[in-house]
Protein backbone atom coordinates (compact mmCIF):
# COMPACT_ATOMS: atom_id res chain seq x y z
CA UNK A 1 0.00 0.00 0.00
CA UNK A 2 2.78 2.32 0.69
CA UNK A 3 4.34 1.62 -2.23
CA UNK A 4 1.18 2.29 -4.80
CA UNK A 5 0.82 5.90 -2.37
CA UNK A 6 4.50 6.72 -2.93
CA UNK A 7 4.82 5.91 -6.51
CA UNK A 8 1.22 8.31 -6.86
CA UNK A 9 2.54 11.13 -5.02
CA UNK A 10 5.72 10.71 -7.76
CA UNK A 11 3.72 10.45 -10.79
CA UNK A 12 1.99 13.61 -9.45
CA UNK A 13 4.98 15.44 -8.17
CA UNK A 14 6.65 15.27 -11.52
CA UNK A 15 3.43 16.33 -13.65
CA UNK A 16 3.28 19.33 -11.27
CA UNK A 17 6.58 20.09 -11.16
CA UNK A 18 6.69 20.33 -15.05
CA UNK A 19 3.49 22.05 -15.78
CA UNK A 20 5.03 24.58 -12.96
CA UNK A 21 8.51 25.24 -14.76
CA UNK A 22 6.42 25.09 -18.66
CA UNK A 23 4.24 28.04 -17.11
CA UNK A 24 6.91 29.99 -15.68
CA UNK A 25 8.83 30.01 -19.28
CA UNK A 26 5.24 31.34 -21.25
CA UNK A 27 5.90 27.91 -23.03
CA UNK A 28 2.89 25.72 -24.97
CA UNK A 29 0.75 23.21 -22.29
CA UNK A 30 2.58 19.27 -23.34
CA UNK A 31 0.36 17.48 -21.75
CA UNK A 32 -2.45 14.66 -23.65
CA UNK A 33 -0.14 15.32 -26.40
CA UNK A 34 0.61 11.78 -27.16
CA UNK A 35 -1.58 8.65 -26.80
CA UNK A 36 -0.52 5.74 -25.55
CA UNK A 37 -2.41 2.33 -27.10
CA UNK A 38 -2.10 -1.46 -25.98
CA UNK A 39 -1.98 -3.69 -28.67
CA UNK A 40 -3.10 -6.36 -26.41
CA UNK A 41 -3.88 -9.95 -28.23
CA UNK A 42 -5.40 -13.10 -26.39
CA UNK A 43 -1.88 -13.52 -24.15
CA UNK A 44 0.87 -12.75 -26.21
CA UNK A 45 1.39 -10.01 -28.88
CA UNK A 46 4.77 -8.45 -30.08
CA UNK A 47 5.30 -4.95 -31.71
CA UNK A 48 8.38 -5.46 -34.14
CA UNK A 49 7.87 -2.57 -36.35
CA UNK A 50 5.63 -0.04 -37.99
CA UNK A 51 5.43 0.84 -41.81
CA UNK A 52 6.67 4.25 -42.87
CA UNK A 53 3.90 5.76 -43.23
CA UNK A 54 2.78 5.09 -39.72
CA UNK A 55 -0.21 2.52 -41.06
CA UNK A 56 0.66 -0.64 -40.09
CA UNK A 57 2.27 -2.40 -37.27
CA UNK A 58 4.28 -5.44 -37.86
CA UNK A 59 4.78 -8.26 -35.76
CA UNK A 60 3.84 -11.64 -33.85
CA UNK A 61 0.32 -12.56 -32.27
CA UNK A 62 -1.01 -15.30 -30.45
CA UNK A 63 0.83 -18.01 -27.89
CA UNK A 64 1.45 -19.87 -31.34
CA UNK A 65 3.91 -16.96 -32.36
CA UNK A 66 2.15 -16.20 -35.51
CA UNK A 67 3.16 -13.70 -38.18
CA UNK A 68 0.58 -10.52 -38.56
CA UNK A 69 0.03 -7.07 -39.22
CA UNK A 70 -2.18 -4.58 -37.13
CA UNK A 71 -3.58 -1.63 -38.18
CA UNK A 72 -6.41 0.85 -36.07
CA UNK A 73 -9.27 -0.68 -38.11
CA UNK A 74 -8.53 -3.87 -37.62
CA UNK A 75 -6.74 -4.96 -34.97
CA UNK A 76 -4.54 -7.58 -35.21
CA UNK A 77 -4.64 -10.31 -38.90
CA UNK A 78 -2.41 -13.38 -39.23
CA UNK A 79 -0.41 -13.28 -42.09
CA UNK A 80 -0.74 -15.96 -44.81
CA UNK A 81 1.31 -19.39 -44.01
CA UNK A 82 3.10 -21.48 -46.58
CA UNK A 83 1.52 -24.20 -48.41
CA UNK A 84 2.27 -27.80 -46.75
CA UNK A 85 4.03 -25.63 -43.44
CA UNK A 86 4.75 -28.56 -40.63
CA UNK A 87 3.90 -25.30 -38.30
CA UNK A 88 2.12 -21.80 -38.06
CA UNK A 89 5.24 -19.80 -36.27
CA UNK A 90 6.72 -16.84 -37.87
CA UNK A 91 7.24 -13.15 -37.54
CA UNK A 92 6.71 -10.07 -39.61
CA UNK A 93 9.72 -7.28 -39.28
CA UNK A 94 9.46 -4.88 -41.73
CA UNK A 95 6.93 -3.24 -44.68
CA UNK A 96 7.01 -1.04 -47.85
CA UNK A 97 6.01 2.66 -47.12
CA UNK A 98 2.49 2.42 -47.45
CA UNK A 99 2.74 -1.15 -45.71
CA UNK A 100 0.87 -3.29 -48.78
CA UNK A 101 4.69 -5.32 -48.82
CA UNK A 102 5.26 -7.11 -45.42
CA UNK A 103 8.94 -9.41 -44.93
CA UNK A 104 9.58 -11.34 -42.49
CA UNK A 105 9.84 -15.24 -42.17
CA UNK A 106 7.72 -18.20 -41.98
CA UNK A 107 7.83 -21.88 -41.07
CA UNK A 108 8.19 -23.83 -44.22
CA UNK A 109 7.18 -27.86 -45.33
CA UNK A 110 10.77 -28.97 -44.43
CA UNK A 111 9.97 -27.42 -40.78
CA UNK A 112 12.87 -24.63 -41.42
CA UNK A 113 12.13 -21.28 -40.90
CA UNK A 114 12.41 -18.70 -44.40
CA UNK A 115 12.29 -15.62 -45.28
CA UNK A 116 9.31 -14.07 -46.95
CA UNK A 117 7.87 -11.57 -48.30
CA UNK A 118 3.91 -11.15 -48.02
CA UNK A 119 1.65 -8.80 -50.57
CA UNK A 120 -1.68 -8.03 -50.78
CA UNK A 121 -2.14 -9.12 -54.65
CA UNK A 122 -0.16 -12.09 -54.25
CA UNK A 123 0.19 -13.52 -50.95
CA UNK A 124 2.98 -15.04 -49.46
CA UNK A 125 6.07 -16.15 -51.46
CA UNK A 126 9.19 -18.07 -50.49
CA UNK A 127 12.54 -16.12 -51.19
CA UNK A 128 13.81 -19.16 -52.57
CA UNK A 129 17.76 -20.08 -53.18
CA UNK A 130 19.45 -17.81 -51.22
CA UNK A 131 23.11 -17.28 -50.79
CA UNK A 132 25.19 -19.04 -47.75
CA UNK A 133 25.06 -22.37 -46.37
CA UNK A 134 22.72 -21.69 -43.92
CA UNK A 135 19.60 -23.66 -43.51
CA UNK A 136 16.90 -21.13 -42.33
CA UNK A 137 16.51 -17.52 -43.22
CA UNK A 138 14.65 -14.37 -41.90
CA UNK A 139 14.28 -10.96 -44.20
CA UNK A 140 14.76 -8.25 -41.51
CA UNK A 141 13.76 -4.82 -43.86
CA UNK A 142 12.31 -3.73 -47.23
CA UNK A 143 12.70 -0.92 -49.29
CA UNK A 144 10.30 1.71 -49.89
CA UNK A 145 8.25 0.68 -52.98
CA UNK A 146 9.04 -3.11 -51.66
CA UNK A 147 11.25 -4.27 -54.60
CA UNK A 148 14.58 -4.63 -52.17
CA UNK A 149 14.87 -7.03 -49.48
CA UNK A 150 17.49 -7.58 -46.91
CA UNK A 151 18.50 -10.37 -44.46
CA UNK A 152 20.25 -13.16 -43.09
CA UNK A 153 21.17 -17.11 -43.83
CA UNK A 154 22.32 -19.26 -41.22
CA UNK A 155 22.19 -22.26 -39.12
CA UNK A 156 20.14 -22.11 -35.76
CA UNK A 157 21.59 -25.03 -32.94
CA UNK A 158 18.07 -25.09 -30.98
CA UNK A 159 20.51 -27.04 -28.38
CA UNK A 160 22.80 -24.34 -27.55
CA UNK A 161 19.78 -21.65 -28.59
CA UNK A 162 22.12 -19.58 -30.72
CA UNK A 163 23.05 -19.08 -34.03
CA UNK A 164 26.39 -21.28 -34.90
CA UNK A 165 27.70 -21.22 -38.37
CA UNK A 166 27.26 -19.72 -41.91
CA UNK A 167 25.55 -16.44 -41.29
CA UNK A 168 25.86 -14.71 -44.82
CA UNK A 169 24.10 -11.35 -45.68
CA UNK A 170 21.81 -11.12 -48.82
CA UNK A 171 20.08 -8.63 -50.88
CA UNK A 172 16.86 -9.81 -53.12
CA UNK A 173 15.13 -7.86 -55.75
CA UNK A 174 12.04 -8.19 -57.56
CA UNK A 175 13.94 -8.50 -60.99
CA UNK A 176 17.06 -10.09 -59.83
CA UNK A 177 16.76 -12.24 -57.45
CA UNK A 178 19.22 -12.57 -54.28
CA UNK A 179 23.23 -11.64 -54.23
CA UNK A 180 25.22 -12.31 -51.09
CA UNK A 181 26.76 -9.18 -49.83
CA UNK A 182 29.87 -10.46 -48.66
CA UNK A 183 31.65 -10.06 -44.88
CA UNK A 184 34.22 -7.55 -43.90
CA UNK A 185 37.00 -10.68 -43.79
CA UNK A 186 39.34 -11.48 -41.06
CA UNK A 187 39.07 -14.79 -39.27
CA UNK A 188 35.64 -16.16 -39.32
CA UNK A 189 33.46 -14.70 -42.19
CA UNK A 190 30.38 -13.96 -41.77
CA UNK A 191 27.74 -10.66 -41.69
CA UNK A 192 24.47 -10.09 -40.56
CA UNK A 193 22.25 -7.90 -42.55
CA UNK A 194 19.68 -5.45 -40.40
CA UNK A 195 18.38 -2.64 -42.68
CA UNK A 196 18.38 -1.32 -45.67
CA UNK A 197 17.39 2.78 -46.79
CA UNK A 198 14.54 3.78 -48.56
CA UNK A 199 16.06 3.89 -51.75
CA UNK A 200 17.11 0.33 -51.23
CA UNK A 201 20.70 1.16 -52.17
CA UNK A 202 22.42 1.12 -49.30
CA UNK A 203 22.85 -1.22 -46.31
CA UNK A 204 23.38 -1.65 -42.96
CA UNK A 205 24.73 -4.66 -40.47
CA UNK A 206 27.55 -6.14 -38.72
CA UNK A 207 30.30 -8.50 -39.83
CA UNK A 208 33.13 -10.56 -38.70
CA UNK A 209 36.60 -8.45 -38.71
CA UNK A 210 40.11 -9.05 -38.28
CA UNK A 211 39.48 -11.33 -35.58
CA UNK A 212 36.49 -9.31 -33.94
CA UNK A 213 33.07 -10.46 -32.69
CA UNK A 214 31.63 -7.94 -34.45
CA UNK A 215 31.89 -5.01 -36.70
CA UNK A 216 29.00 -2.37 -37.88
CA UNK A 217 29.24 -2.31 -41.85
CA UNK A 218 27.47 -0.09 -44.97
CA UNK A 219 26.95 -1.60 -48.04
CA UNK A 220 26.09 -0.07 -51.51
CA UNK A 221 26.65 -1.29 -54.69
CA UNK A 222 29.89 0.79 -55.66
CA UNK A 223 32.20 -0.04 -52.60
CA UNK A 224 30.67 -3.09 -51.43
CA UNK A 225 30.99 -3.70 -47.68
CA UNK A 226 33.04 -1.20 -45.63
CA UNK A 227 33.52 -1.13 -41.67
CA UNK A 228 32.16 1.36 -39.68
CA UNK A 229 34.11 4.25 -38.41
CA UNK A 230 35.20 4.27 -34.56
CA UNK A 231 34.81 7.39 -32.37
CA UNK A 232 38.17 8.64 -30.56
CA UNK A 233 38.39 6.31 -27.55
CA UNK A 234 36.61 3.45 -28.75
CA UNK A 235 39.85 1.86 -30.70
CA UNK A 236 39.39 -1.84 -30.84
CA UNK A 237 35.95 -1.91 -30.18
CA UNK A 238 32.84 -3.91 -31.36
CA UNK A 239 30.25 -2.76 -32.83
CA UNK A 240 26.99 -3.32 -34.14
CA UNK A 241 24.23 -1.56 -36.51
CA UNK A 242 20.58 -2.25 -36.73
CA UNK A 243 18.90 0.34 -38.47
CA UNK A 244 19.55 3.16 -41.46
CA UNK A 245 17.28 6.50 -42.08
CA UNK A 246 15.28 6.12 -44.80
CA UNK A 247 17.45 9.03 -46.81
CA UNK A 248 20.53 7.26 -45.90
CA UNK A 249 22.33 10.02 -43.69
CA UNK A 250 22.15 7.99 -40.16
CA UNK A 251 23.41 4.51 -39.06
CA UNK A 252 22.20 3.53 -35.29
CA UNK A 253 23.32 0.64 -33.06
CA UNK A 254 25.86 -0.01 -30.55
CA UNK A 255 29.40 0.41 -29.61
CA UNK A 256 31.04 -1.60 -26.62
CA UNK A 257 32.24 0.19 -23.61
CA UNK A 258 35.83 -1.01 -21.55
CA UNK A 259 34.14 -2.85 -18.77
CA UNK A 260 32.51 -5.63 -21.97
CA UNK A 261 28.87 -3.47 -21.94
CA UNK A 262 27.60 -1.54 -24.25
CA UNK A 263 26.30 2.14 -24.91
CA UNK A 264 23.76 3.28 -27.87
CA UNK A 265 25.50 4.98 -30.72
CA UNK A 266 25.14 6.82 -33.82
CA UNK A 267 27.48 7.07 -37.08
CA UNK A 268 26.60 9.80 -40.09
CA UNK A 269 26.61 9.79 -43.68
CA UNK A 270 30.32 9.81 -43.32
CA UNK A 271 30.63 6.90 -41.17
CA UNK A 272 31.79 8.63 -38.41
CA UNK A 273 30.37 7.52 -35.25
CA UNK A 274 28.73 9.49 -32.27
CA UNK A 275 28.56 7.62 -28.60
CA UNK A 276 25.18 8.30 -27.46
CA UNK A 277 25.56 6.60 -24.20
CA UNK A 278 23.30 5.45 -22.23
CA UNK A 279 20.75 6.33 -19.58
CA UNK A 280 22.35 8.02 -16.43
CA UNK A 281 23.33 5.28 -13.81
CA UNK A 282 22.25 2.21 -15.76
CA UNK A 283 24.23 -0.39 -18.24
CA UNK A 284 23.95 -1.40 -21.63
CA UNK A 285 22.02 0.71 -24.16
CA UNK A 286 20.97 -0.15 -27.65
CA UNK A 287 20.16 2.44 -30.55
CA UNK A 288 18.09 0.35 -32.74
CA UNK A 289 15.71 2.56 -35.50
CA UNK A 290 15.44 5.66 -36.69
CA UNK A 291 12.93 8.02 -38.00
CA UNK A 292 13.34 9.21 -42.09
CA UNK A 293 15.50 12.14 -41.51
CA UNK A 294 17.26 10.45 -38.67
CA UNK A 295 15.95 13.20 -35.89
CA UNK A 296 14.77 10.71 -33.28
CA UNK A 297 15.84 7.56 -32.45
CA UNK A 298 14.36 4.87 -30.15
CA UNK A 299 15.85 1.60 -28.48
CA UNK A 300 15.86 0.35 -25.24
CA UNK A 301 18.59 0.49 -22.60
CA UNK A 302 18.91 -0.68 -18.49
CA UNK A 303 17.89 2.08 -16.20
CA UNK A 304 19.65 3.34 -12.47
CA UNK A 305 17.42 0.18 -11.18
CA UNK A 306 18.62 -2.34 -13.19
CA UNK A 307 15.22 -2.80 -15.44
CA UNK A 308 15.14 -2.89 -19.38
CA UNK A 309 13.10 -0.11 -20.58
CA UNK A 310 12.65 1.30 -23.76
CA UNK A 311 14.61 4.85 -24.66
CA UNK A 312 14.35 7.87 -27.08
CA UNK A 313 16.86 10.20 -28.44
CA UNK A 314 17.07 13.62 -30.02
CA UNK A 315 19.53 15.83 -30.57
CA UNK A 316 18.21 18.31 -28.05
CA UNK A 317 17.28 15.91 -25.23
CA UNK A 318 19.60 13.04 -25.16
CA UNK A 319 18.52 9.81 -24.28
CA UNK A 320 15.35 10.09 -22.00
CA UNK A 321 13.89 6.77 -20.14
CA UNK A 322 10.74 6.33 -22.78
CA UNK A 323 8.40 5.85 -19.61
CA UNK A 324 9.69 9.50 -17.77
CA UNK A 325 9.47 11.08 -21.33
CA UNK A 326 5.53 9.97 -21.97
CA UNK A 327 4.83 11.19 -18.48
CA UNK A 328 5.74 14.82 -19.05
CA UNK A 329 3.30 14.18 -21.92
CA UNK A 330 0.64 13.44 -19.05
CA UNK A 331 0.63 9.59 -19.93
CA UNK A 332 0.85 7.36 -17.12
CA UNK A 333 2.79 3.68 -18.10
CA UNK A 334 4.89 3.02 -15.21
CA UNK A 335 3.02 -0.08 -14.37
CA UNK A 336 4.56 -1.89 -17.50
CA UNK A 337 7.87 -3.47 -17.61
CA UNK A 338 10.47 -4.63 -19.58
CA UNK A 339 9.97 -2.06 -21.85
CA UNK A 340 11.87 -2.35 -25.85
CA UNK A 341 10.88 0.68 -28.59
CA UNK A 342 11.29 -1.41 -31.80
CA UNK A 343 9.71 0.74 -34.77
CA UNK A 344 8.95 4.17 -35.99
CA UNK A 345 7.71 5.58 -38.69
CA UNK A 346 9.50 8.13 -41.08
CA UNK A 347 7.81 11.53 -39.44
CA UNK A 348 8.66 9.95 -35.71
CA UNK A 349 5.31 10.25 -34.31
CA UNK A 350 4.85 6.57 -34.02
CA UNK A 351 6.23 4.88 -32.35
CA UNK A 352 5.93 0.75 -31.36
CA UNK A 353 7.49 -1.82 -29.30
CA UNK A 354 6.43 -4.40 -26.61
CA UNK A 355 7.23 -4.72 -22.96
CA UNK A 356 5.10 -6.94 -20.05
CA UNK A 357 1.36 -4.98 -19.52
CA UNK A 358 0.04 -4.67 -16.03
CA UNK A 359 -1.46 -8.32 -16.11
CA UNK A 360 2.03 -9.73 -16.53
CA UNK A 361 1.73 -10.71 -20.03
CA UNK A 362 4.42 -9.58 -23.20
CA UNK A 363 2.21 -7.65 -25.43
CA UNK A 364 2.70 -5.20 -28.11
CA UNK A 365 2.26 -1.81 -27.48
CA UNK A 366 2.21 1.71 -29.79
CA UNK A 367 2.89 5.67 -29.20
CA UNK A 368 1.35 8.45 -31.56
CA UNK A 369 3.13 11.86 -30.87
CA UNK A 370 0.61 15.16 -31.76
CA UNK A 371 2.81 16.77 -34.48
CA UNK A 372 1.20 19.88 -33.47
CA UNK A 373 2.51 20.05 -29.96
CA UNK A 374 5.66 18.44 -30.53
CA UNK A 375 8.36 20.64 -28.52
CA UNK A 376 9.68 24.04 -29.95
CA UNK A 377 13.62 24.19 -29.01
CA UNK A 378 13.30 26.06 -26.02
CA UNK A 379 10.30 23.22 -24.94
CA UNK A 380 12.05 20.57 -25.78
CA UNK A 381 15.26 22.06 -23.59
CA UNK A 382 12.59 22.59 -20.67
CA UNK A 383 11.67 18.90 -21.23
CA UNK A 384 14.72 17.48 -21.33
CA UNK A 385 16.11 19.62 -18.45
CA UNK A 386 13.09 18.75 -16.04
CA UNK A 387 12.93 15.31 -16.75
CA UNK A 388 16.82 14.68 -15.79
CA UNK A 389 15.89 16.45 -12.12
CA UNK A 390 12.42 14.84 -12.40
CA UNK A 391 13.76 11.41 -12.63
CA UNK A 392 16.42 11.66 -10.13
CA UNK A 393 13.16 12.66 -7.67
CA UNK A 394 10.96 9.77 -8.99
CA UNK A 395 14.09 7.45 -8.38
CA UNK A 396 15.01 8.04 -4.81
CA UNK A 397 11.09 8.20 -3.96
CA UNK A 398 10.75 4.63 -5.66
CA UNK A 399 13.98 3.48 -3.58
């Protein structure tokens, strides 16, 4: 009981201490300005990613894991399975702009899982041949106009739970099929492809490198794969990129710190890297998407109390804690957990993810910002200032 009281007067000390400090700068009221939706299915639902255009949520629905799309009309649809499939299991990452192309991967007759690509004229189709060794497959992103496809090869030990040998990159097209993109050499050879820009002409993943774990690489069709670049300090380090802005001039992932962690970072069109960090007093930190002209970026990183929760950045706040960022927006989710912000769409005001709802079930979960009351600089400095003394208040009343 004390508990619930103190974490009420928090919630309510930090909304009042805001709306006091917005009122005293003659700045615009921030609060109801975003909304805050559960995408709740039966017991299990996972956000993985949103269409560009904001339209369509991709992901996985059901205790069965099954691929599916949602969209505010709707709800929640499974996704066509393939013909002869020994199972139902799959997952949807990743759709064309106007999300009418969904990839992903699927469970096939041969009880491996593939990666497809799902439209609405034609249904679901089978990649086919692609390069590497590998026995199963997953297509993690899609161009805009849905005629480039990225992803992975390999071999899954379900034993060990973790990927073991022959991970090879690939790029399909509509017209050309698929064309292994190579590794960045050194030792063992192998690459992971993530994401790939609008244009579908450049991409973006991590590799095996003179003798590291793991090395953040960009790929277009004139150099091939190329590492990376390393910010002053971070000499030797690994790294790892997930996700590209649709116009190509932002690379986000992760860069690992000296204690074996790992903080959220940020490379240009350059590929020279920015450490973003991570939030203050917690551990590892992931930058994982991007909106189209790269001005926000979400993830999820470990907070002061050791929880995973999900994260946003902008150039003018930093990294914020996801859950003390909505509640200067007057929206209340401190009773989920295990929070992870997964997809956005190309303006940034929607964002999706998953994390464990109130009843203590993983379910799928999705932000929409009010472009009309998103922050003016001097707001958004307000915000960002008020949340970091905010927090530390919330923190030490929660302790």
């Amino acid at each position: 009981m004390t508990t619930r009281i103190t974490e009420k007067i928090t919630r309510t000390m930090t909304m009042i201490g805001l709306a006091i400090l917005i009122s005293l700068m003659g700045l615009p009221q921030l609060v109801q300005a975003t909304d805050f939706t559960s995408l709740a299915f039966s017991s299990t639902s996972y956000a993985l990613g949103i269409s560009p255009d904001g339209s369509t949520v991709l992901g996985i629905e059901g205790s069965d894991w099954e691929s599916a799309i949602w969209k505010a009309s709707t709800g929640w649809s499974q996704l066509e399975t393939l013909p002869d499939a020994s199972s139902t299991m799959g997952g949807a990452y990743n759709a064309s702009s106007d999300g009418s192309i969904v990839v992903g991967y699927a469970c096939n007759a041969s009880g491996n899982y593939t990666a497809v690509r799902w439209t609405a004229a034609d249904g679901i189709q089978e990649l086919g041949d692609l390069p590497g060794a590998g026995s199963e497959s997953f297509a993690s992103a899609v161009s805009a106009d849905g005629s480039v496809v990225v992803g992975t090869s390999y071999n899954f030990d379900w034993d060990q739970d973790d990927y073991v040998a022959d991970e090879t990159a690939w790029m399909w097209t509509a017209s050309g099929g698929a064309q292994d993109l190579g590794d960045l050499g050194g030792g063992d050879t192998w690459a992971y492809a993530y994401d790939v820009s609008a244009d579908g002409s450049t991409v973006v993943g991590y590799s095996s490198f003179d003798g590291q774990d793991s090395d953040a690489f960009i790929w277009n069709a004139s150099d091939g794969m190329t590492a990376l670049g390393l910010a002053e300090g971070k000499e030797g380090m690994e790294t790892e990129a997930f996700g590209i802005s649709a116009d190509g001039s932002v690379v986000v992932g992760k860069v690992e710190t000296e204690s074996g962690g790992w903080e959220a970072a940020i490379w240009d069109a350059s590929g020279d890297m920015t450490v973003l960090g991570g939030l203050e007093g917690g551990g590892d930190a992931v930058a994982y998407t991007v909106s189209g002209d790269g001005s926000v970026i979400i993830g999820y990183a470990e907070n002061a109390d050791g929880d995973n929760t999900a994260i946003l950045w902008t150039e003018e706040l930093g990294i914020v804690d996801f859950v003390d960022y909505l509640l200067a927006f007057g929206i209340d989710i401190s009773e989920w957990d295990d929070l992870y912000a997964l997809g956005i769409s190309d303006d940034g005001l929607n964002i999706v993810g998953y994390g464990e709802d109130p009843n203590g079930d993983h379910q799928g979960w999705m932000v929409t910002l009010d472009a009309s009351s998103v922050p003016v600089p001097g707001a958004v400095w307000l915000l960002g200032s008020g949340l970091f003394g905010l927090m530390g208040i919330r923190r030490k009343m929660k302790n």
